[in-house]
PDB file of N, CA and C in Angstrom:
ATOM      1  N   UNK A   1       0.845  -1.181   0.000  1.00  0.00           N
ATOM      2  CA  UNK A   1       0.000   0.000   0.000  1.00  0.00           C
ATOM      3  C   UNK A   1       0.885   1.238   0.000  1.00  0.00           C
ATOM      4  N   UNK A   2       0.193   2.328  -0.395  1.00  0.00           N
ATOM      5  CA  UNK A   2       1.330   3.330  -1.182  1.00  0.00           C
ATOM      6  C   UNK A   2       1.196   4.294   0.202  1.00  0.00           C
ATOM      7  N   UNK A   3       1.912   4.896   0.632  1.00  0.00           N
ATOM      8  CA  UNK A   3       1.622   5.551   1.697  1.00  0.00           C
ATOM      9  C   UNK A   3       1.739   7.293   1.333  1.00  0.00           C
ATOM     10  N   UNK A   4       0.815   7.931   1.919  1.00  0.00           N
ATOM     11  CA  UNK A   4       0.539   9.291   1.380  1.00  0.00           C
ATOM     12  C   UNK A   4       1.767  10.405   2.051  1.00  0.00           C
ATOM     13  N   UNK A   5       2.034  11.221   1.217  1.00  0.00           N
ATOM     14  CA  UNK A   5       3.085  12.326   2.498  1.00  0.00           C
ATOM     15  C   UNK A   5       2.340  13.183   3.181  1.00  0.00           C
ATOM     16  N   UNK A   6       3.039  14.118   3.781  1.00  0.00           N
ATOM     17  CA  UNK A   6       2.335  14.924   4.608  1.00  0.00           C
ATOM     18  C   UNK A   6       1.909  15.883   4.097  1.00  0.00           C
ATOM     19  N   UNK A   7       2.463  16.830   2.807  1.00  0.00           N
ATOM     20  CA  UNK A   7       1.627  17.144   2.165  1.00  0.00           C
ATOM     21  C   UNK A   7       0.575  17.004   1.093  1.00  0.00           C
ATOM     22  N   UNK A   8       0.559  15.418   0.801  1.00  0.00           N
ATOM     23  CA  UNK A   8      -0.735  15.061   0.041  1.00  0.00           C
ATOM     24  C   UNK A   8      -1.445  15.033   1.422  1.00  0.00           C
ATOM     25  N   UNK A   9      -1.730  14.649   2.914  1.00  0.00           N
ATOM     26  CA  UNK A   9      -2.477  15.145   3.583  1.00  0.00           C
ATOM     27  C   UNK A   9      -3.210  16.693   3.884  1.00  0.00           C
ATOM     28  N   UNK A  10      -2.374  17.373   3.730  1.00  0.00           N
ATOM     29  CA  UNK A  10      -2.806  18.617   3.793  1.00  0.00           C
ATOM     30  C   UNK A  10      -3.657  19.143   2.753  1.00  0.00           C
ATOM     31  N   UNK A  11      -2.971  18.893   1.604  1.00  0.00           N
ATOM     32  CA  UNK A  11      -4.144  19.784   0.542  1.00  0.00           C
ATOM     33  C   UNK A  11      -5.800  19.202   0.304  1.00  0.00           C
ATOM     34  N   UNK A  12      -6.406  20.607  -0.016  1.00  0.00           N
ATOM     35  CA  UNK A  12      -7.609  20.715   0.117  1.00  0.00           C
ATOM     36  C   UNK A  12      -7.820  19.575  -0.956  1.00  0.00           C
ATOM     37  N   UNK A  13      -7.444  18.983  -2.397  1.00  0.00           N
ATOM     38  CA  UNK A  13      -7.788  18.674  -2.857  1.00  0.00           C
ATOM     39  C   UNK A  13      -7.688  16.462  -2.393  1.00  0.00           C
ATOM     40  N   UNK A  14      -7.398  16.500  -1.482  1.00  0.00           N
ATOM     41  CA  UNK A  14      -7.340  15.426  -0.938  1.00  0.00           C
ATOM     42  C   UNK A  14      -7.689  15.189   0.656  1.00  0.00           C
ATOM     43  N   UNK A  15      -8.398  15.945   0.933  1.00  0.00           N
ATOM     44  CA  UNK A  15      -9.835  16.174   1.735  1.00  0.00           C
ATOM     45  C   UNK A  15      -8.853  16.618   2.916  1.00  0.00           C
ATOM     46  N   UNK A  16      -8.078  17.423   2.903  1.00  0.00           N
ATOM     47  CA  UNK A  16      -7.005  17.512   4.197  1.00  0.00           C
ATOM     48  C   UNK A  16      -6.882  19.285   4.238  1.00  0.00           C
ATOM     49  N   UNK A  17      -6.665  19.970   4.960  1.00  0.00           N
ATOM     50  CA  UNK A  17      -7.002  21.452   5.566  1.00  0.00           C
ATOM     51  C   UNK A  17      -5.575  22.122   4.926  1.00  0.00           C
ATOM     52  N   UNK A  18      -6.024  23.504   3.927  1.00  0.00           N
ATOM     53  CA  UNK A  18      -5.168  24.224   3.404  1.00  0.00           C
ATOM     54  C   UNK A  18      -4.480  24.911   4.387  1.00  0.00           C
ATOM     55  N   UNK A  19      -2.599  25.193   3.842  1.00  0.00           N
ATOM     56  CA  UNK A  19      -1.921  25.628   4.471  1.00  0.00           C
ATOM     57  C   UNK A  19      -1.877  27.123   4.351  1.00  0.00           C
ATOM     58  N   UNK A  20      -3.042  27.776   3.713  1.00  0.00           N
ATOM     59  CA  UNK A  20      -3.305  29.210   3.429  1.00  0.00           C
ATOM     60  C   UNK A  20      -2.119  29.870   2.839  1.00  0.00           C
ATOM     61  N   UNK A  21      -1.726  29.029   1.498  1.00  0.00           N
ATOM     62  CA  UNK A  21      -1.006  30.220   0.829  1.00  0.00           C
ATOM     63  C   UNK A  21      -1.884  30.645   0.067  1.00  0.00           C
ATOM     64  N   UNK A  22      -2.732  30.400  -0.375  1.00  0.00           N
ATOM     65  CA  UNK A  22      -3.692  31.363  -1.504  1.00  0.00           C
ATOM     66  C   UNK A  22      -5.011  32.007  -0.711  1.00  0.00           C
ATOM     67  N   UNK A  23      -5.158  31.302   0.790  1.00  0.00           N
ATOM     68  CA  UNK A  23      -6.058  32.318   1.166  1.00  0.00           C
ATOM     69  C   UNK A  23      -5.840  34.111   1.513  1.00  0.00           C
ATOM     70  N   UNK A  24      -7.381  34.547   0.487  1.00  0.00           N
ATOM     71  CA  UNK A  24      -6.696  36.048   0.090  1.00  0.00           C
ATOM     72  C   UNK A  24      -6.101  36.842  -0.915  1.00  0.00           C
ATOM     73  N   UNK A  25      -5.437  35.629  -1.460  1.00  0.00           N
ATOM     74  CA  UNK A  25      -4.622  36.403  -2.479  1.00  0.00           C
ATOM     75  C   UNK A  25      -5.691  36.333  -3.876  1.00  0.00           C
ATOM     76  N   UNK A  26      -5.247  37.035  -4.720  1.00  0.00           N
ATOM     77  CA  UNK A  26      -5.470  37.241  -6.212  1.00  0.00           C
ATOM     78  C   UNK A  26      -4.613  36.541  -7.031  1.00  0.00           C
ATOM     79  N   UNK A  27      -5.167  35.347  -7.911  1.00  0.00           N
ATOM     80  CA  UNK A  27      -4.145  34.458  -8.072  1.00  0.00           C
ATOM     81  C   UNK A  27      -5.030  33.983  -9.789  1.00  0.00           C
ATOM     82  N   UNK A  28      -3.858  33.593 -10.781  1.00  0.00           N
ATOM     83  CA  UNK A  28      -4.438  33.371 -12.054  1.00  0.00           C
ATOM     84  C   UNK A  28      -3.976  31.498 -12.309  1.00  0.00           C
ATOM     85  N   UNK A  29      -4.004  30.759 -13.434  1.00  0.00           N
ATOM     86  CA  UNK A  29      -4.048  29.665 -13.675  1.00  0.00           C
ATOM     87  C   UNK A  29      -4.984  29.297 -14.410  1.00  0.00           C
ATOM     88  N   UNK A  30      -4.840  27.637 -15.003  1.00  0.00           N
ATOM     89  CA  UNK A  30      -5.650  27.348 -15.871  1.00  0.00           C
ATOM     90  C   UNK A  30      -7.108  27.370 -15.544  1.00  0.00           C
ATOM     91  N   UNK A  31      -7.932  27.581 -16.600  1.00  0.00           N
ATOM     92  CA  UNK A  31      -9.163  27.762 -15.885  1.00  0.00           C
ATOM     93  C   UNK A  31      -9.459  26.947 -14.908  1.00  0.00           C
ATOM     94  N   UNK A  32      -9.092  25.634 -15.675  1.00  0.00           N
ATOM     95  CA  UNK A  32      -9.641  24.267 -14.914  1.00  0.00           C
ATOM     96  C   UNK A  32      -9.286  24.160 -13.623  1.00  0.00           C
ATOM     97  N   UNK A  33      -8.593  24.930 -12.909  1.00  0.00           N
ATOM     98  CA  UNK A  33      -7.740  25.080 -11.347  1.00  0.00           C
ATOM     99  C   UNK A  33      -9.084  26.664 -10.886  1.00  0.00           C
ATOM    100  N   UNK A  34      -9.841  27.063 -11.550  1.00  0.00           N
ATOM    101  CA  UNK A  34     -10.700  27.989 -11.210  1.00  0.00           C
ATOM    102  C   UNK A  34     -11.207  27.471  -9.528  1.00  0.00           C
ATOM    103  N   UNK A  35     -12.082  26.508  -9.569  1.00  0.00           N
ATOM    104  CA  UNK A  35     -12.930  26.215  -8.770  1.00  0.00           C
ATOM    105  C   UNK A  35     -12.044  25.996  -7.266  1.00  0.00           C
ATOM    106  N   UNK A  36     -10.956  25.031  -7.412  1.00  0.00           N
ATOM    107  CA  UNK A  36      -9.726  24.703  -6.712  1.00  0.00           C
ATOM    108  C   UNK A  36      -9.330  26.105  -5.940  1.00  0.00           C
ATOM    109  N   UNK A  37      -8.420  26.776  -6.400  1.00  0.00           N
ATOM    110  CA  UNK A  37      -8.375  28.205  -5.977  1.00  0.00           C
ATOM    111  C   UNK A  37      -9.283  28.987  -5.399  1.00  0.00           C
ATOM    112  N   UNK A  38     -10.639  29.283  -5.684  1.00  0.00           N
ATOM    113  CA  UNK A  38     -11.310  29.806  -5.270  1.00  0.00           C
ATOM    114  C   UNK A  38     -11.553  29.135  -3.550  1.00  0.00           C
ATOM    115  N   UNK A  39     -12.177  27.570  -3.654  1.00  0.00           N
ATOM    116  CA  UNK A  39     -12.080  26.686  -2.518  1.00  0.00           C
ATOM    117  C   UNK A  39     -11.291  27.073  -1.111  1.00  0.00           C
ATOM    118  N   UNK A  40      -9.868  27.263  -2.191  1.00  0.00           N
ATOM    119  CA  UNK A  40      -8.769  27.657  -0.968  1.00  0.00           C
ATOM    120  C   UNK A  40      -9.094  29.055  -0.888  1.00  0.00           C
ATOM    121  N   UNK A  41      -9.743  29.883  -0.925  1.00  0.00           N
ATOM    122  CA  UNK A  41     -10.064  31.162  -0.556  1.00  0.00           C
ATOM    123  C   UNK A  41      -9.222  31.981  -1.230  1.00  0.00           C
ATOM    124  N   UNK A  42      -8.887  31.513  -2.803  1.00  0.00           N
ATOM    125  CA  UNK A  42      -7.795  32.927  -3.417  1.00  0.00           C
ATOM    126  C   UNK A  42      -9.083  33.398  -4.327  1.00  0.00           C
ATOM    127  N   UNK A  43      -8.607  34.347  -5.051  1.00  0.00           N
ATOM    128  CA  UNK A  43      -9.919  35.313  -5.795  1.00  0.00           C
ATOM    129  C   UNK A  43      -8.953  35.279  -7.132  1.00  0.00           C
ATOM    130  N   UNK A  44      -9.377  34.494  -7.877  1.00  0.00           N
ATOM    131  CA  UNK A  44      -9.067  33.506  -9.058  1.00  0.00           C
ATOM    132  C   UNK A  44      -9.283  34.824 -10.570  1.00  0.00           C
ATOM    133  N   UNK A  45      -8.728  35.459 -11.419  1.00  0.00           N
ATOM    134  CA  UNK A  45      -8.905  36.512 -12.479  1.00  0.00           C
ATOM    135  C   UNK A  45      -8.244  36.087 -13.429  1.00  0.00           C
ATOM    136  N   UNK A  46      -8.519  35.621 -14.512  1.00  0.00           N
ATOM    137  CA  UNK A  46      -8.370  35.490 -16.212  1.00  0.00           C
ATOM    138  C   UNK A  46      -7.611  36.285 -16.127  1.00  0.00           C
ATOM    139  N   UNK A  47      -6.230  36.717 -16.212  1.00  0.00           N
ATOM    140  CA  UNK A  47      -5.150  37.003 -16.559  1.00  0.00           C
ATOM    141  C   UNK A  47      -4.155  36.478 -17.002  1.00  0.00           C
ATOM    142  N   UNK A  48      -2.898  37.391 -18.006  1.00  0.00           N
ATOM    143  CA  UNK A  48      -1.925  36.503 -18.310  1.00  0.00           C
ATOM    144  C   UNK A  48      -1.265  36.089 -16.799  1.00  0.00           C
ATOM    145  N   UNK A  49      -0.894  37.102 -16.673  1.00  0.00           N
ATOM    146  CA  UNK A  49       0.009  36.635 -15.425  1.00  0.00           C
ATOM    147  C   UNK A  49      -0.282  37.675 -14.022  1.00  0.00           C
ATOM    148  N   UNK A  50      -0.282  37.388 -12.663  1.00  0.00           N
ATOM    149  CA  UNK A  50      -0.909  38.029 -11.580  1.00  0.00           C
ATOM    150  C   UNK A  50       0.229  38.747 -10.761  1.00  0.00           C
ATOM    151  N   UNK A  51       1.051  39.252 -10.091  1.00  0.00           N
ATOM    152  CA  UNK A  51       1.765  39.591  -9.054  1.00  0.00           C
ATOM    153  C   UNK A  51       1.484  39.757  -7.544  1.00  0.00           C
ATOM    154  N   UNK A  52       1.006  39.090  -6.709  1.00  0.00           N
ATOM    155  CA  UNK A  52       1.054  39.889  -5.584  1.00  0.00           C
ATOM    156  C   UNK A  52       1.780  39.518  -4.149  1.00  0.00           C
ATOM    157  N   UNK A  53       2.412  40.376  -3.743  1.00  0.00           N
ATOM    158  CA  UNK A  53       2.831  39.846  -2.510  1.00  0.00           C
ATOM    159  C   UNK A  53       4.186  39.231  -2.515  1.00  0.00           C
ATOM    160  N   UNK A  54       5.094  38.890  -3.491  1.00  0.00           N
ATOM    161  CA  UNK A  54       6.142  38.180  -4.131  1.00  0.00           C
ATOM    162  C   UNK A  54       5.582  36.884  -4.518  1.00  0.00           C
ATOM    163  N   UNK A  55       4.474  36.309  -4.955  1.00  0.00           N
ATOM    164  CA  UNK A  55       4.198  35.586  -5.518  1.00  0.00           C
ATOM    165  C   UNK A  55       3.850  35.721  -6.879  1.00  0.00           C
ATOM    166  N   UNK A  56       4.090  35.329  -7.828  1.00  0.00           N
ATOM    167  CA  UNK A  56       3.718  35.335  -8.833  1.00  0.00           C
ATOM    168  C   UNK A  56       3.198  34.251 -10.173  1.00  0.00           C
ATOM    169  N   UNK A  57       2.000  34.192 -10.498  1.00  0.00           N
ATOM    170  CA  UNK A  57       1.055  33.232 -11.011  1.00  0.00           C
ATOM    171  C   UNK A  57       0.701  33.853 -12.838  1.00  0.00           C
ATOM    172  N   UNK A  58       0.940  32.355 -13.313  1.00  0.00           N
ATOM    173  CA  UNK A  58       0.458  32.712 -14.860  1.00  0.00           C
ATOM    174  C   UNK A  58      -0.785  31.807 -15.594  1.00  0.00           C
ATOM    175  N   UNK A  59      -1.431  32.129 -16.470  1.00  0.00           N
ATOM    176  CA  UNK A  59      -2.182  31.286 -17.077  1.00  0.00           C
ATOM    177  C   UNK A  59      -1.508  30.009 -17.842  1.00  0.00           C
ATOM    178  N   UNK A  60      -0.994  29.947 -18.666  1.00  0.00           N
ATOM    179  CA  UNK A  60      -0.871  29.143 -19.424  1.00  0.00           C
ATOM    180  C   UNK A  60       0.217  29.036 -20.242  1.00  0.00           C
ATOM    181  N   UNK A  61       1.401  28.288 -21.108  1.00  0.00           N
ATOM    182  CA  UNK A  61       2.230  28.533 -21.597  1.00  0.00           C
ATOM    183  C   UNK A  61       2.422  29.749 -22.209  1.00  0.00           C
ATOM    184  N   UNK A  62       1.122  29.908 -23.038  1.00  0.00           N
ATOM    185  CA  UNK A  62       1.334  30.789 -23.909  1.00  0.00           C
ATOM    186  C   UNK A  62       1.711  32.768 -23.416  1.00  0.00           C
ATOM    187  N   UNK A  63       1.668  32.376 -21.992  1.00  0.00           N
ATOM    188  CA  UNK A  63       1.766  33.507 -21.536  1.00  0.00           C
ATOM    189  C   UNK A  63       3.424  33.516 -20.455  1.00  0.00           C
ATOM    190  N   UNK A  64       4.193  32.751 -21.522  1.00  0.00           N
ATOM    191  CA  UNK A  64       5.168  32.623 -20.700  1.00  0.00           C
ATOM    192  C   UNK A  64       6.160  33.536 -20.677  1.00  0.00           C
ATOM    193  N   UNK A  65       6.232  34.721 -21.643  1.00  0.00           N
ATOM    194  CA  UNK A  65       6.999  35.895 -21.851  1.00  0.00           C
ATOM    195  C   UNK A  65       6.731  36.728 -20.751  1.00  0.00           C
ATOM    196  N   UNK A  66       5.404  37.088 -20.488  1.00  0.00           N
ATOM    197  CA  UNK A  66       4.646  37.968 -19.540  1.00  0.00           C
ATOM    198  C   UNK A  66       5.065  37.763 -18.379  1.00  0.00           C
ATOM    199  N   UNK A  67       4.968  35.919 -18.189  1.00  0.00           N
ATOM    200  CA  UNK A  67       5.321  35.428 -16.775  1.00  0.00           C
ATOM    201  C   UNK A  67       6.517  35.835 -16.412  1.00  0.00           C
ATOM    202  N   UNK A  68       7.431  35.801 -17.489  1.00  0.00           N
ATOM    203  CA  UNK A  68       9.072  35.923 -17.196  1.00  0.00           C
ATOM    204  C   UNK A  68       9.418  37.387 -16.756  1.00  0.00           C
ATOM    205  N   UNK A  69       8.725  38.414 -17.728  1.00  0.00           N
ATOM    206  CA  UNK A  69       8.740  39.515 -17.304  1.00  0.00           C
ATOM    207  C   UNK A  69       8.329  40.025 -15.516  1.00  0.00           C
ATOM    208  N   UNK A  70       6.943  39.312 -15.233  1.00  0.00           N
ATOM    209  CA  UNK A  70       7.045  39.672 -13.659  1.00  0.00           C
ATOM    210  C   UNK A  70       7.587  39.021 -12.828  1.00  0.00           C
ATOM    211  N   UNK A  71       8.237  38.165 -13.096  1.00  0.00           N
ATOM    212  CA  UNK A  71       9.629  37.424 -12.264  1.00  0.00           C
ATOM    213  C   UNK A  71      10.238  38.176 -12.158  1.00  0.00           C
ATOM    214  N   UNK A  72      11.717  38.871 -13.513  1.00  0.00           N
ATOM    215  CA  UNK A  72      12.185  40.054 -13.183  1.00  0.00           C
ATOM    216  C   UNK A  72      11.913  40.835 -12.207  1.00  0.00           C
ATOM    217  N   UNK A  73      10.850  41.095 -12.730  1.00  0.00           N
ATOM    218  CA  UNK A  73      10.382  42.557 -11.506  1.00  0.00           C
ATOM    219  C   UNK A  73      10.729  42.309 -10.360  1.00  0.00           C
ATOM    220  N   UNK A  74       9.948  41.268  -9.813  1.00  0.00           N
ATOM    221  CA  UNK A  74       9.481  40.814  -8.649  1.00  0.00           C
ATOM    222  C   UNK A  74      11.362  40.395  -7.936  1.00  0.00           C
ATOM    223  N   UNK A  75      12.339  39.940  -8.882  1.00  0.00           N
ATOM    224  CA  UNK A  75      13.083  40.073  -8.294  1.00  0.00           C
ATOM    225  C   UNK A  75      14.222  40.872  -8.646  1.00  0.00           C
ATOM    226  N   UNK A  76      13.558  42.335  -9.233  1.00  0.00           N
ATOM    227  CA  UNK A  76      14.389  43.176  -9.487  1.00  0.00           C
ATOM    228  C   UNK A  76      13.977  44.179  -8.276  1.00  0.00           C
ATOM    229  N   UNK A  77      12.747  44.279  -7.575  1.00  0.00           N
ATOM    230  CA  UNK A  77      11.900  45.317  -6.772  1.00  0.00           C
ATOM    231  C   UNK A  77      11.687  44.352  -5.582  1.00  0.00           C
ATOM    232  N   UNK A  78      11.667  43.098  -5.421  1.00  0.00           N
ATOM    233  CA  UNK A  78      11.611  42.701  -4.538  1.00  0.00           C
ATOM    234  C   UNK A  78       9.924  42.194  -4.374  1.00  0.00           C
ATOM    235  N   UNK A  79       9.461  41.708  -3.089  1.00  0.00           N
ATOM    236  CA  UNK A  79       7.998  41.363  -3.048  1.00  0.00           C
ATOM    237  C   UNK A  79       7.209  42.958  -2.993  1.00  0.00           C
ATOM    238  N   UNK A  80       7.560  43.549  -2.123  1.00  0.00           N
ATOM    239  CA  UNK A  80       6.827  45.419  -2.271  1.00  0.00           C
ATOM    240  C   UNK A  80       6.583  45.617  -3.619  1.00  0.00           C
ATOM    241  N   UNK A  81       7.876  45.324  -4.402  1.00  0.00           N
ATOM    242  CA  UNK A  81       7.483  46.310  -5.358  1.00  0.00           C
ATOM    243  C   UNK A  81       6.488  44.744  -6.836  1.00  0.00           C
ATOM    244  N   UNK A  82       5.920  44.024  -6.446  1.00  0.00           N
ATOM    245  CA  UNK A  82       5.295  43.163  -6.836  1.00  0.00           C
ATOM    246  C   UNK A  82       3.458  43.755  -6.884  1.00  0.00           C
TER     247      UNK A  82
END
């Protein structure tokens, strides 16, 4: 029998209590992660790519220039300036 780790216990999507990194935040991804995100209490927006807080979230490959660009930032300015 396969034994689970401690964080496949934790996440919401395996019936186990989020560690609140997305509760709160404004956070983008494939649609199909919409419902997921929201669950964990982030506030989920059709964007290429999101910034907040020094985190930073993208939709989809095709938005991988954009993504790269607020990486830079984020670690050219730091999380503030995110």
């Amino acid at each position: 029998m396969a034994r689970s780790s401690d964080s496949d216990a934790r996440s919401p999507a395996r019936g186990g209590r989020s560690r609140g990194v997305a509760d709160g935040r404004r956070l983008t991804s494939y649609p199909s992660l919409q419902t997921d995100l929201e669950n964990a209490s982030a506030t989920w927006v059709d964007e290429a790519v999101v910034s907040e807080d020094g985190l930073v979230t993208s939709r989809r490959p095709d938005d991988l220039d954009a993504f790269n660009q607020a990486l830079l930032r984020a670690f050219t300015d730091g999380p503030a300036g995110g």
